[in-house]
N, C-alpha and C. Protein backbone atom coordinates (compact mmCIF):
# COMPACT_ATOMS: atom_id res chain seq x y z
N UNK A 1 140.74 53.50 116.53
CA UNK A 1 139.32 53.42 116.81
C UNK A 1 138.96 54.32 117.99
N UNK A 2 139.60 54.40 118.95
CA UNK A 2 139.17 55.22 120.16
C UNK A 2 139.62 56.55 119.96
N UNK A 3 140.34 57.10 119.01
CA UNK A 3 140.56 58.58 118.45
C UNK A 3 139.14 58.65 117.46
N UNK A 4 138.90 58.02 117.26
CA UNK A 4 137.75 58.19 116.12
C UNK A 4 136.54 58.23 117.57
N UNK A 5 136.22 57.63 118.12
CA UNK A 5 135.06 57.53 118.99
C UNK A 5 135.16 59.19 119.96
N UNK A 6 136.48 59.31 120.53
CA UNK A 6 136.80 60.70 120.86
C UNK A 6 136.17 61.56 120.39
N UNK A 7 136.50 61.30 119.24
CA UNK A 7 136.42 62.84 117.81
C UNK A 7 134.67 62.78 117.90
N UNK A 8 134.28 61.70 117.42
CA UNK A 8 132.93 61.89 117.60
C UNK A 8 132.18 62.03 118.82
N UNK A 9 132.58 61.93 120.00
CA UNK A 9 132.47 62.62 121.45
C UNK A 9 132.06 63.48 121.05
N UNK A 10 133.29 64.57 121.11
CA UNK A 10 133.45 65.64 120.98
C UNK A 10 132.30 66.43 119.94
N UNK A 11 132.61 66.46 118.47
CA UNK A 11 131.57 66.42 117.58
C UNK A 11 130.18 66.62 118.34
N UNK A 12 129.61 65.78 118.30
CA UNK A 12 128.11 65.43 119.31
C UNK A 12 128.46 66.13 120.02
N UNK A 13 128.89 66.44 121.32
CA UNK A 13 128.81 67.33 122.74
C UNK A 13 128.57 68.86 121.32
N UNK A 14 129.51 69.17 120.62
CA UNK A 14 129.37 70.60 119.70
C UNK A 14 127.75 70.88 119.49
N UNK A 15 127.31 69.60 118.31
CA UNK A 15 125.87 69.43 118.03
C UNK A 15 124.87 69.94 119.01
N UNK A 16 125.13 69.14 120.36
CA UNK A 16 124.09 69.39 121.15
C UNK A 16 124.60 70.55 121.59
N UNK A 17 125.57 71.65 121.90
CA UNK A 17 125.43 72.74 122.85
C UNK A 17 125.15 73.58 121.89
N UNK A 18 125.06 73.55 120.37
CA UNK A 18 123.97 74.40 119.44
C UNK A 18 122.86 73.72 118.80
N UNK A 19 122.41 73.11 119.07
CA UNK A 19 120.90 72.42 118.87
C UNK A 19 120.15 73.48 118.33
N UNK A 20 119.85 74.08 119.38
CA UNK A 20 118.83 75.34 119.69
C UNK A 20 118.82 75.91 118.72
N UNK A 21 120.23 76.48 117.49
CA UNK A 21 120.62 77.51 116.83
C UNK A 21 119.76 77.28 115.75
N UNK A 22 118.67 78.02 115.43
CA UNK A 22 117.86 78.04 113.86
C UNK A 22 116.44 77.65 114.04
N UNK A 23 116.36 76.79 115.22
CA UNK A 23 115.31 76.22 115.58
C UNK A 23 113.77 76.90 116.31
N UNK A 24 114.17 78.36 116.60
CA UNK A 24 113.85 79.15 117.59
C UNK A 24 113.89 79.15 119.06
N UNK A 25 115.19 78.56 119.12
CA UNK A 25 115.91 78.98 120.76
C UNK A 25 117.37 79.69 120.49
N UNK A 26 117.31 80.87 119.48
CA UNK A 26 117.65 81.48 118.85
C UNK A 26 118.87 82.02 120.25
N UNK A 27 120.07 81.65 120.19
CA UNK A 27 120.94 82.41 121.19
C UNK A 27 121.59 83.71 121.27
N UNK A 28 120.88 84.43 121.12
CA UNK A 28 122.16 85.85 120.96
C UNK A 28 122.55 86.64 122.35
N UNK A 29 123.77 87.48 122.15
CA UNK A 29 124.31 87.68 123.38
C UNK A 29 123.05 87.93 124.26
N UNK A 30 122.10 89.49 124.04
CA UNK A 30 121.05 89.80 124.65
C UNK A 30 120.01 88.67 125.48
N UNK A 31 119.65 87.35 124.40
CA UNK A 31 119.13 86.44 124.92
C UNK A 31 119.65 85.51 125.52
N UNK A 32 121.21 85.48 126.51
CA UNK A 32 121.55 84.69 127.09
C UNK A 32 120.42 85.01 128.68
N UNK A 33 120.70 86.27 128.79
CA UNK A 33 119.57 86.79 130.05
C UNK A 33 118.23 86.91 129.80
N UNK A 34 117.78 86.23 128.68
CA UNK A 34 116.21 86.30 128.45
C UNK A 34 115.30 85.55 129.02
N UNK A 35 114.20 86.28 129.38
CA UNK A 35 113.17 84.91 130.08
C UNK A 35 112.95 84.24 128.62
N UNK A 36 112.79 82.65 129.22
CA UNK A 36 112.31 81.85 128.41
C UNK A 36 111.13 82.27 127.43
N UNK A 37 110.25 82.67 128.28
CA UNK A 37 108.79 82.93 126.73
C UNK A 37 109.14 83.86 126.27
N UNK A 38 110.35 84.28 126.33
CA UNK A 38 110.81 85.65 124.85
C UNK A 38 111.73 85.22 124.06
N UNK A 39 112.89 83.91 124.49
CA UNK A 39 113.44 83.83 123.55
C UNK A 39 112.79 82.37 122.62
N UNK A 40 112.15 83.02 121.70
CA UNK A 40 111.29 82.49 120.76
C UNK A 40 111.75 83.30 119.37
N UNK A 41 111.81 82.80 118.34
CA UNK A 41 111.62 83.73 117.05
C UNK A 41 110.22 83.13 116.54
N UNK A 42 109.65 83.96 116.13
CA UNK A 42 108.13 84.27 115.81
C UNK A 42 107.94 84.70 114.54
N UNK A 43 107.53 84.37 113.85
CA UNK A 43 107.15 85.06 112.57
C UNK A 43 106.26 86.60 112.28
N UNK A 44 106.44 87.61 112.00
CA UNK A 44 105.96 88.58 111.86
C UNK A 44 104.69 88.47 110.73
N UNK A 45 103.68 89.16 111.15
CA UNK A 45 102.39 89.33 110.18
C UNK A 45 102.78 89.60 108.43
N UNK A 46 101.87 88.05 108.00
CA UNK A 46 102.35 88.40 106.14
C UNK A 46 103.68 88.64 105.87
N UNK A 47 104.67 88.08 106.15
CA UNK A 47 105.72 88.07 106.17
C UNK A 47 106.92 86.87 106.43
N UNK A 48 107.88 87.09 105.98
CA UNK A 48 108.51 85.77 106.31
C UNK A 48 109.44 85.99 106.91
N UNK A 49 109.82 87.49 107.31
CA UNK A 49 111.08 87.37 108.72
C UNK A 49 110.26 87.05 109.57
N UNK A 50 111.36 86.54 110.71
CA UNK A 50 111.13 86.42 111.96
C UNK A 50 111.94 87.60 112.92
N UNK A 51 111.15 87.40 114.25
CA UNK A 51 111.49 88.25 115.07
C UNK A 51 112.32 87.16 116.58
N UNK A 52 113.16 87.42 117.02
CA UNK A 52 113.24 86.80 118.33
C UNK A 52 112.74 88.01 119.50
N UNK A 53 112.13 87.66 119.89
CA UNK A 53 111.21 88.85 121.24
C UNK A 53 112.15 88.91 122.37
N UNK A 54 113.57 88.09 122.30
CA UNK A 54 114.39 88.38 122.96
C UNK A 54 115.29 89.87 122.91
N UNK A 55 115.91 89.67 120.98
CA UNK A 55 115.99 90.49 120.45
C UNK A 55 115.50 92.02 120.59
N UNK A 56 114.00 91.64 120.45
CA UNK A 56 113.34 92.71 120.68
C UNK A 56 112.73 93.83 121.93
N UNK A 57 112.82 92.50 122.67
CA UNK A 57 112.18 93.40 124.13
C UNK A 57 112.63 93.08 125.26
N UNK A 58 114.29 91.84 125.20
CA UNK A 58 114.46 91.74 126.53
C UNK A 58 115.08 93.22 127.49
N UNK A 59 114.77 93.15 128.44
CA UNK A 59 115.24 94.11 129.35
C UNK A 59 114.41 95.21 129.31
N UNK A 60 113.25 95.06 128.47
CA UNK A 60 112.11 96.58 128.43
C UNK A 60 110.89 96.32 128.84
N UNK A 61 110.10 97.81 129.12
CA UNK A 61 109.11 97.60 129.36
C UNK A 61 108.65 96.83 128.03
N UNK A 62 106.98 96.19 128.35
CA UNK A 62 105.97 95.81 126.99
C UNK A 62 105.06 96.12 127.59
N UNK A 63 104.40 96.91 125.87
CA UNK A 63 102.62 96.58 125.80
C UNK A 63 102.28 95.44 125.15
N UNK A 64 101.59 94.62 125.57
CA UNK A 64 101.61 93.13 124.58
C UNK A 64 99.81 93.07 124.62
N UNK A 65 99.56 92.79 123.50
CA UNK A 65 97.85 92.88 122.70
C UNK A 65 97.67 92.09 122.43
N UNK A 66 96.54 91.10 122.02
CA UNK A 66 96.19 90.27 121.64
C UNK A 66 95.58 90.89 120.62
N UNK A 67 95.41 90.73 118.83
CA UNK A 67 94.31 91.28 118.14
C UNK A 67 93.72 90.89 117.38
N UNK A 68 92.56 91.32 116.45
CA UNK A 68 91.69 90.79 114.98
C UNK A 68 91.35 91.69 114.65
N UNK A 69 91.31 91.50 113.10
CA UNK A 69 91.07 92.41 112.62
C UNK A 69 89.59 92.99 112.09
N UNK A 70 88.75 91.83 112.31
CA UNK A 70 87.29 91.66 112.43
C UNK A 70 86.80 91.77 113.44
N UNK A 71 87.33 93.17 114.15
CA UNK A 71 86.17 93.15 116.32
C UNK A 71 85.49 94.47 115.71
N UNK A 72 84.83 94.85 116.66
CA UNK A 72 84.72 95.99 117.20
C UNK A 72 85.77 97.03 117.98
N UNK A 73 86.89 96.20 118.27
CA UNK A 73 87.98 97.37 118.56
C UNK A 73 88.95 97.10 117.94
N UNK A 74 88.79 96.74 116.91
CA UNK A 74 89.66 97.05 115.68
C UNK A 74 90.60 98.47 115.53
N UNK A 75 89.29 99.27 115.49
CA UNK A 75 90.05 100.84 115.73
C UNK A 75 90.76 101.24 116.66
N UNK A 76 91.51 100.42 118.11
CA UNK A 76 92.32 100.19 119.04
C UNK A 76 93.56 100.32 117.83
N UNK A 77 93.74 99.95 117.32
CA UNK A 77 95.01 100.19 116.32
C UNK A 77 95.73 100.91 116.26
N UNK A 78 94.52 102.11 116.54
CA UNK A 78 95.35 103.65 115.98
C UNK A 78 95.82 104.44 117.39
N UNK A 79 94.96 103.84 118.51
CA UNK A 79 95.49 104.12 119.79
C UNK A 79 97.01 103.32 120.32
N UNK A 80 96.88 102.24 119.65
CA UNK A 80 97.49 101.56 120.08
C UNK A 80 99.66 102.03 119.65
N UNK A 81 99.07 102.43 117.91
CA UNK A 81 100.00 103.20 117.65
C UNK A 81 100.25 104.45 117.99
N UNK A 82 99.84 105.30 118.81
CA UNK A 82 100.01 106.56 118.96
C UNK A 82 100.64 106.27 120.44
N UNK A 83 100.46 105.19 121.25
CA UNK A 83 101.46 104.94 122.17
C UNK A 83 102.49 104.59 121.95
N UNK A 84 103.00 103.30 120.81
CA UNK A 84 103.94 103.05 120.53
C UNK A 84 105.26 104.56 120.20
N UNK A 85 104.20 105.16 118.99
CA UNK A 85 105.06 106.47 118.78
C UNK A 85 105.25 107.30 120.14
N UNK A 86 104.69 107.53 120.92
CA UNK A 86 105.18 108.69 122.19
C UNK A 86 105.99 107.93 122.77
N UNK A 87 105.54 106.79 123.33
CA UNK A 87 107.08 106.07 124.47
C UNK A 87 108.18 105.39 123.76
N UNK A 88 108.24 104.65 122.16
CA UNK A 88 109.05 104.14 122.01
C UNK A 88 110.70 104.94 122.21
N UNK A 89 110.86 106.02 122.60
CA UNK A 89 111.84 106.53 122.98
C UNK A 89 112.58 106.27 124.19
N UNK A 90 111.02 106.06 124.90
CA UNK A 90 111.60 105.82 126.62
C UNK A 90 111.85 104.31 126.78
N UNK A 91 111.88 103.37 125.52
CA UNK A 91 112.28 101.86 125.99
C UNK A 91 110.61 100.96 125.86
N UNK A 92 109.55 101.73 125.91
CA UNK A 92 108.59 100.97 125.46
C UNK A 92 108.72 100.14 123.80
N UNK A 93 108.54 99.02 124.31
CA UNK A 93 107.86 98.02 123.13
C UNK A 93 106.21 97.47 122.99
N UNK A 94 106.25 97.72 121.89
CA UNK A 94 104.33 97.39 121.81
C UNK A 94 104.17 95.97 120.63
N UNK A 95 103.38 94.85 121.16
CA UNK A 95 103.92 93.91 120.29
C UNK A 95 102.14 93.10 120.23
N UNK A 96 102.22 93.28 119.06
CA UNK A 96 100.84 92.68 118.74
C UNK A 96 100.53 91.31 118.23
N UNK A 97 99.79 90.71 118.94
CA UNK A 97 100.02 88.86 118.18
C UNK A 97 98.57 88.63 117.68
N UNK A 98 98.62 88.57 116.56
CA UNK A 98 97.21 88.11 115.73
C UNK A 98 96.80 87.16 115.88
N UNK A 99 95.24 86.84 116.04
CA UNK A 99 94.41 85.66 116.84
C UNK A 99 93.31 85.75 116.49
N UNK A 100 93.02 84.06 115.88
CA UNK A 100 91.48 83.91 115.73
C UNK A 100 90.74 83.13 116.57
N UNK A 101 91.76 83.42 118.27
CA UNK A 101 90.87 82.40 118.97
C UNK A 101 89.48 83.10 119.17
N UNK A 102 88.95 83.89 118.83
CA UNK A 102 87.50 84.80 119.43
C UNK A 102 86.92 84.55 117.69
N UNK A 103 87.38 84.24 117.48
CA UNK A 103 86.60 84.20 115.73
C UNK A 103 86.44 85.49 114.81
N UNK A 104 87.14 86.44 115.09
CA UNK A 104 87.13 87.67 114.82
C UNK A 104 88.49 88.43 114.00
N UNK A 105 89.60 87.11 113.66
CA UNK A 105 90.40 87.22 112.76
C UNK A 105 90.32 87.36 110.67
N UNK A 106 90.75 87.82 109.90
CA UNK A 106 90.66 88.14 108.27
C UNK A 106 91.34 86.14 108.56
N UNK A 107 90.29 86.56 107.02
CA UNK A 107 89.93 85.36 106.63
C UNK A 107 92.13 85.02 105.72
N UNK A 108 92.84 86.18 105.58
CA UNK A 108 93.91 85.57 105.43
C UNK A 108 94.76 86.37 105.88
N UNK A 109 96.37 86.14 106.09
CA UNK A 109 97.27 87.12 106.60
C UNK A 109 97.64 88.33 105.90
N UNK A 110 97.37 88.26 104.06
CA UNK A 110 97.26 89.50 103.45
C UNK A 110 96.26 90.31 103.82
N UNK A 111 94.61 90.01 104.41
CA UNK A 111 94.09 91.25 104.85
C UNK A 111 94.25 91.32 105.64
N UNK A 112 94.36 90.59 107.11
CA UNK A 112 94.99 91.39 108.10
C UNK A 112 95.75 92.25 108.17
N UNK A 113 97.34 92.10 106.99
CA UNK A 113 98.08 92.94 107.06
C UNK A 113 97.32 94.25 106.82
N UNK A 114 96.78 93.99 105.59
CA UNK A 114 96.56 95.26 105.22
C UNK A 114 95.68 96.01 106.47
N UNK A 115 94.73 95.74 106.79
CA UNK A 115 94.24 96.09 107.77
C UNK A 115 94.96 96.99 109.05
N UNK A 116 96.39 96.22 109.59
CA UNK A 116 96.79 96.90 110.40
C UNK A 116 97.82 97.69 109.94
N UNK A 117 98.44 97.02 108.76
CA UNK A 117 99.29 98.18 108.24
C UNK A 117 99.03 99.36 107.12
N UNK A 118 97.91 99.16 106.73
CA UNK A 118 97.28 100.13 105.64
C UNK A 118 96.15 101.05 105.71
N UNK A 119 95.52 100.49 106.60
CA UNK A 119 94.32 101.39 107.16
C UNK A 119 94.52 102.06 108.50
N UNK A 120 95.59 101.11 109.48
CA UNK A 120 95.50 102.10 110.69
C UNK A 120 96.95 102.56 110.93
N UNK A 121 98.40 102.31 109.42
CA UNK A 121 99.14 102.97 110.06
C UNK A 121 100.55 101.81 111.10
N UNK A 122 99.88 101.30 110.77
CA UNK A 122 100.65 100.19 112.47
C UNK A 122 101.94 100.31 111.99
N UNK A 123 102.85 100.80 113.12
CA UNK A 123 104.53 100.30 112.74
C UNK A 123 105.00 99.53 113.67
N UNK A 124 104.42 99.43 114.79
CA UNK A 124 104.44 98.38 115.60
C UNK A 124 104.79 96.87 115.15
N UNK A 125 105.59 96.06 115.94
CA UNK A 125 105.53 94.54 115.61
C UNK A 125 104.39 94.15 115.82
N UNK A 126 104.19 93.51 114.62
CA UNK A 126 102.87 92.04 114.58
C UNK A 126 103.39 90.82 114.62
N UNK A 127 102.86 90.15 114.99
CA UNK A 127 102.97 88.57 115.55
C UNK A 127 102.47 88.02 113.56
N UNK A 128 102.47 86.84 113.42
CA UNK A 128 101.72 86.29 112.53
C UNK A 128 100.92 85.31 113.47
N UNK A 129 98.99 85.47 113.13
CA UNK A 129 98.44 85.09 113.65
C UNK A 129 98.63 83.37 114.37
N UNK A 130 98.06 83.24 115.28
CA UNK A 130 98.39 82.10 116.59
C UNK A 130 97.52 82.32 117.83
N UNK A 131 97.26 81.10 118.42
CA UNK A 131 97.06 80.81 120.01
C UNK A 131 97.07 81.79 120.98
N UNK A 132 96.51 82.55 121.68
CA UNK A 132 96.67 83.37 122.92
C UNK A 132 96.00 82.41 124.05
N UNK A 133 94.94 81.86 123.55
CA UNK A 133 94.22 81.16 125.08
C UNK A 133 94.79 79.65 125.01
N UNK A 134 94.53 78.55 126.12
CA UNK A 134 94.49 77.80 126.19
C UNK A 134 95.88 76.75 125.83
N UNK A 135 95.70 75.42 125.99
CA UNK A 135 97.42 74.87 125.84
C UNK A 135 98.18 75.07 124.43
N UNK A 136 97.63 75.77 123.40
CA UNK A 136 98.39 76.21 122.52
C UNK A 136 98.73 77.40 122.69
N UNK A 137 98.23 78.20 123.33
CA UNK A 137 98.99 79.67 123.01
C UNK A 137 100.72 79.79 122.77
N UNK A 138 100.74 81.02 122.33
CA UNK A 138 102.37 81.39 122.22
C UNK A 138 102.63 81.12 122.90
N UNK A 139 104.32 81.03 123.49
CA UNK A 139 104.66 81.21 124.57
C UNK A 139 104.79 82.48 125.32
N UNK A 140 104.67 83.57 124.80
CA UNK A 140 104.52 84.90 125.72
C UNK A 140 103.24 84.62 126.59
N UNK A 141 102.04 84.35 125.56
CA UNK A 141 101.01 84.12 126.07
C UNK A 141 100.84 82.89 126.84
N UNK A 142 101.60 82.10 126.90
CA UNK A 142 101.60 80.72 127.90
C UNK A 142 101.71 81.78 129.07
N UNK A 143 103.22 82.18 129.00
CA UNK A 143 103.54 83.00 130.78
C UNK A 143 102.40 84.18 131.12
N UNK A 144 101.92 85.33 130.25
CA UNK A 144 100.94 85.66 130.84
C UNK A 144 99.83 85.04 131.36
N UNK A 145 99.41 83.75 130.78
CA UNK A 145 97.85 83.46 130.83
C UNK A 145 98.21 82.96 132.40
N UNK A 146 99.32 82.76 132.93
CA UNK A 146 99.50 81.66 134.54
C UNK A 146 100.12 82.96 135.27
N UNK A 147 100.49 84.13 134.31
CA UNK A 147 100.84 85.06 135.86
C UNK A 147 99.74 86.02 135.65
N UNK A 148 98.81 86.20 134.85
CA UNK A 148 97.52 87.23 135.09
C UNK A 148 96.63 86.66 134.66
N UNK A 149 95.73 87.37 134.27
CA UNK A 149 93.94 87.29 133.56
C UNK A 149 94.29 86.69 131.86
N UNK A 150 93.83 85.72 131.57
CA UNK A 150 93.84 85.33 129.95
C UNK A 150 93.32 85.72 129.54
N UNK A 151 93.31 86.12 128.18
CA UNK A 151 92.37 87.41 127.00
C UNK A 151 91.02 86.59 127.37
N UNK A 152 89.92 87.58 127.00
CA UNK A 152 88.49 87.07 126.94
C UNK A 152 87.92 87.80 125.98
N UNK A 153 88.83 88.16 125.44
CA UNK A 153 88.47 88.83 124.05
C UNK A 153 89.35 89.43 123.48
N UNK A 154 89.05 90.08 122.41
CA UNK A 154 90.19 90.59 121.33
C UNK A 154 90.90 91.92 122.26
N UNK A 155 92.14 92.20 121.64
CA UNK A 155 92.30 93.58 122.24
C UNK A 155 92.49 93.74 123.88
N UNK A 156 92.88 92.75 124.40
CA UNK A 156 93.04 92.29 125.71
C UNK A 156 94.78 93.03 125.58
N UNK A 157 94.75 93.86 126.57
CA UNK A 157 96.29 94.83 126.79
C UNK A 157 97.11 94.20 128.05
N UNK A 158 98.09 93.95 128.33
CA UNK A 158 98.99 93.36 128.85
C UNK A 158 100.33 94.49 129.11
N UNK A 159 100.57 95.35 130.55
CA UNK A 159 101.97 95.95 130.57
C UNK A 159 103.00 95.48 131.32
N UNK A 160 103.95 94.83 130.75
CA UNK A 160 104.98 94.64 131.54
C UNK A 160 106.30 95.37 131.87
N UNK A 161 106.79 94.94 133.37
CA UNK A 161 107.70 95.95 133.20
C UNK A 161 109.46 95.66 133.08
N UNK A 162 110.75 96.16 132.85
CA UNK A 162 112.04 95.61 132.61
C UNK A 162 112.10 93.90 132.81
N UNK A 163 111.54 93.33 134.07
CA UNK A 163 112.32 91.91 134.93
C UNK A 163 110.88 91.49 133.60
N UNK A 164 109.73 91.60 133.24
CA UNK A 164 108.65 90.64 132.63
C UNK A 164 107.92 90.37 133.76
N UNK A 165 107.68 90.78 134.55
CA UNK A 165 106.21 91.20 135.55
C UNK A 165 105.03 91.99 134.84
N UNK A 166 103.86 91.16 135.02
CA UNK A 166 102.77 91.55 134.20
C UNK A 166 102.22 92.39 135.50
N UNK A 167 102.07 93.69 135.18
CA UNK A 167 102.07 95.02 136.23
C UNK A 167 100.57 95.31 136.22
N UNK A 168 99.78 95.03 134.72
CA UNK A 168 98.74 95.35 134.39
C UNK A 168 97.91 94.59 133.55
N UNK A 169 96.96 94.48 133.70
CA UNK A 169 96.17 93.68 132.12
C UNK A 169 94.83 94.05 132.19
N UNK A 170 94.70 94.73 131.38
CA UNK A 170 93.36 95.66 130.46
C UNK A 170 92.28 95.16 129.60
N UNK A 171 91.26 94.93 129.88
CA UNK A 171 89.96 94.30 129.00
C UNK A 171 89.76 95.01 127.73
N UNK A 172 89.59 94.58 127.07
CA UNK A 172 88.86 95.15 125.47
C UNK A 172 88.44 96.65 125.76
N UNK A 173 87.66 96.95 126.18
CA UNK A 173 86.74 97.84 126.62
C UNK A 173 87.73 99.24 126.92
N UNK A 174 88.66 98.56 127.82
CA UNK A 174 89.80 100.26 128.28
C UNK A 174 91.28 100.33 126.72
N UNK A 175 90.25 101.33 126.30
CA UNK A 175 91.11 101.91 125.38
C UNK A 175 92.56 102.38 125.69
N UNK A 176 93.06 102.40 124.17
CA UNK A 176 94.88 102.80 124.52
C UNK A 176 95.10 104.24 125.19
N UNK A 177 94.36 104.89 125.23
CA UNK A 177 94.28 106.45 125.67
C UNK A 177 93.33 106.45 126.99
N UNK A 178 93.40 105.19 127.81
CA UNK A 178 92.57 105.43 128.99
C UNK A 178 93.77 105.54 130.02
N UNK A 179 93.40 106.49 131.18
CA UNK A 179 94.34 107.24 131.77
C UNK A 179 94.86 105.44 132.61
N UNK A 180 94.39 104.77 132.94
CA UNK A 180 94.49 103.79 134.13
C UNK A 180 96.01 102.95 133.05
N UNK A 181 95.41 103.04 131.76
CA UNK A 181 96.41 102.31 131.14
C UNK A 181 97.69 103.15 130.91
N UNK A 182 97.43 104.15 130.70
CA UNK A 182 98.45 104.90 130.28
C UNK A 182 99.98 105.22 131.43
N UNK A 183 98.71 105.33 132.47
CA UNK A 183 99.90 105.60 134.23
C UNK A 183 100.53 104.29 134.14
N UNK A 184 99.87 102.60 133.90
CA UNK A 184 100.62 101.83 134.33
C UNK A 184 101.28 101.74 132.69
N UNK A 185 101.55 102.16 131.93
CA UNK A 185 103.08 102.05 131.29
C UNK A 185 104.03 103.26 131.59
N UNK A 186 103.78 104.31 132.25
CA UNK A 186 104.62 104.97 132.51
C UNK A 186 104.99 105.08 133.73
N UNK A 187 104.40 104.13 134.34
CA UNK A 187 105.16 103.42 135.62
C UNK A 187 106.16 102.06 135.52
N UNK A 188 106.49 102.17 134.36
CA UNK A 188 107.81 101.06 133.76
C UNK A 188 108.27 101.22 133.07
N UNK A 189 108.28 102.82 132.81
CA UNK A 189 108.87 103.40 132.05
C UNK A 189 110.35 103.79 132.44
């Protein structure tokens, strides 16, 4: 009886030190050093992989967006990709999370996709739409909204740099090709 209670000790202690595994506290070597609001796996736009943002962007700079595909800076898209393409060489990541907190999201995740991947091009990661403001947001967006400015609208730009210091955060209004934005990603570059 007490080899059996052992065994199941043991057992259980296994269980719990991979809990996490599948659940999205996704462990991989990279994300042993990850800040917490990255190691998340997230579902990608219209799609059914997931992404872990650990995976993806620990140790790099980010541009991180909030978007819809129903604004007025919708067409931010194509700026938005023409940064991705020039720095993704130098370690930039550009990561877009779809949101109908402004009411300005497609009425489903097939037109959004299409939207960002068919009309403007996007090769960038998309989020599958979710929370940016308030006690639901993502968790990326949990840690930005308490270390900077929370979106106040669509298209709200976010640069961080290697450690996940939010260096910058950009209103709707300053486009992907505005010089103020552009210096602070290539100042974490």
């Amino acid at each position: 009886m007490r080899r059996m209670l052992v065994g199941f000790a043991i057992a259980a202690s296994m269980m719990v030190a991979h809990a996490g595994e599948g659940l999205g506290a996704k462990q991989s070597d990279g994300a042993r050093d990850c800040p917490s609001y990255l190691n998340h796996d997230m579902r990608k736009l219209h799609s059914r992989d997931v992404v872990n943002l650990c995976d993806l962007a620990s140790g790099h700079p980010l541009l991180v967006v909030n978007t819809a595909s129903h604004c007025g800076y919708t067409g931010q898209f194509e700026g938005l990709e023409a940064l991705h393409r020039k720095y993704q060489s130098e370690g930039l990541v550009v990561v877009g999370f779809a949101s109908d907190d402004f009411r300005q999201e497609a009425d489903s995740e097939a037109e959004a996709a299409s939207i960002c991947f068919k009309n403007f091009g996007v090769t960038f990661t998309m989020i599958a739409p979710g929370p940016v403001t308030g006690a639901d947001a993502n968790p990326m967006f949990q840690y930005i909204n308490t270390h900077s400015e929370p979106p106040r609208w669509n298209f709200s730009k976010y640069v961080l740099d290697h450690q996940g210091n939010v260096v910058g955060a950009f209103p709707s209004r300053v486009t992907p090709g505005d010089p103020e934005l552009v210096q602070a990603i290539e100042s974490v570059l």
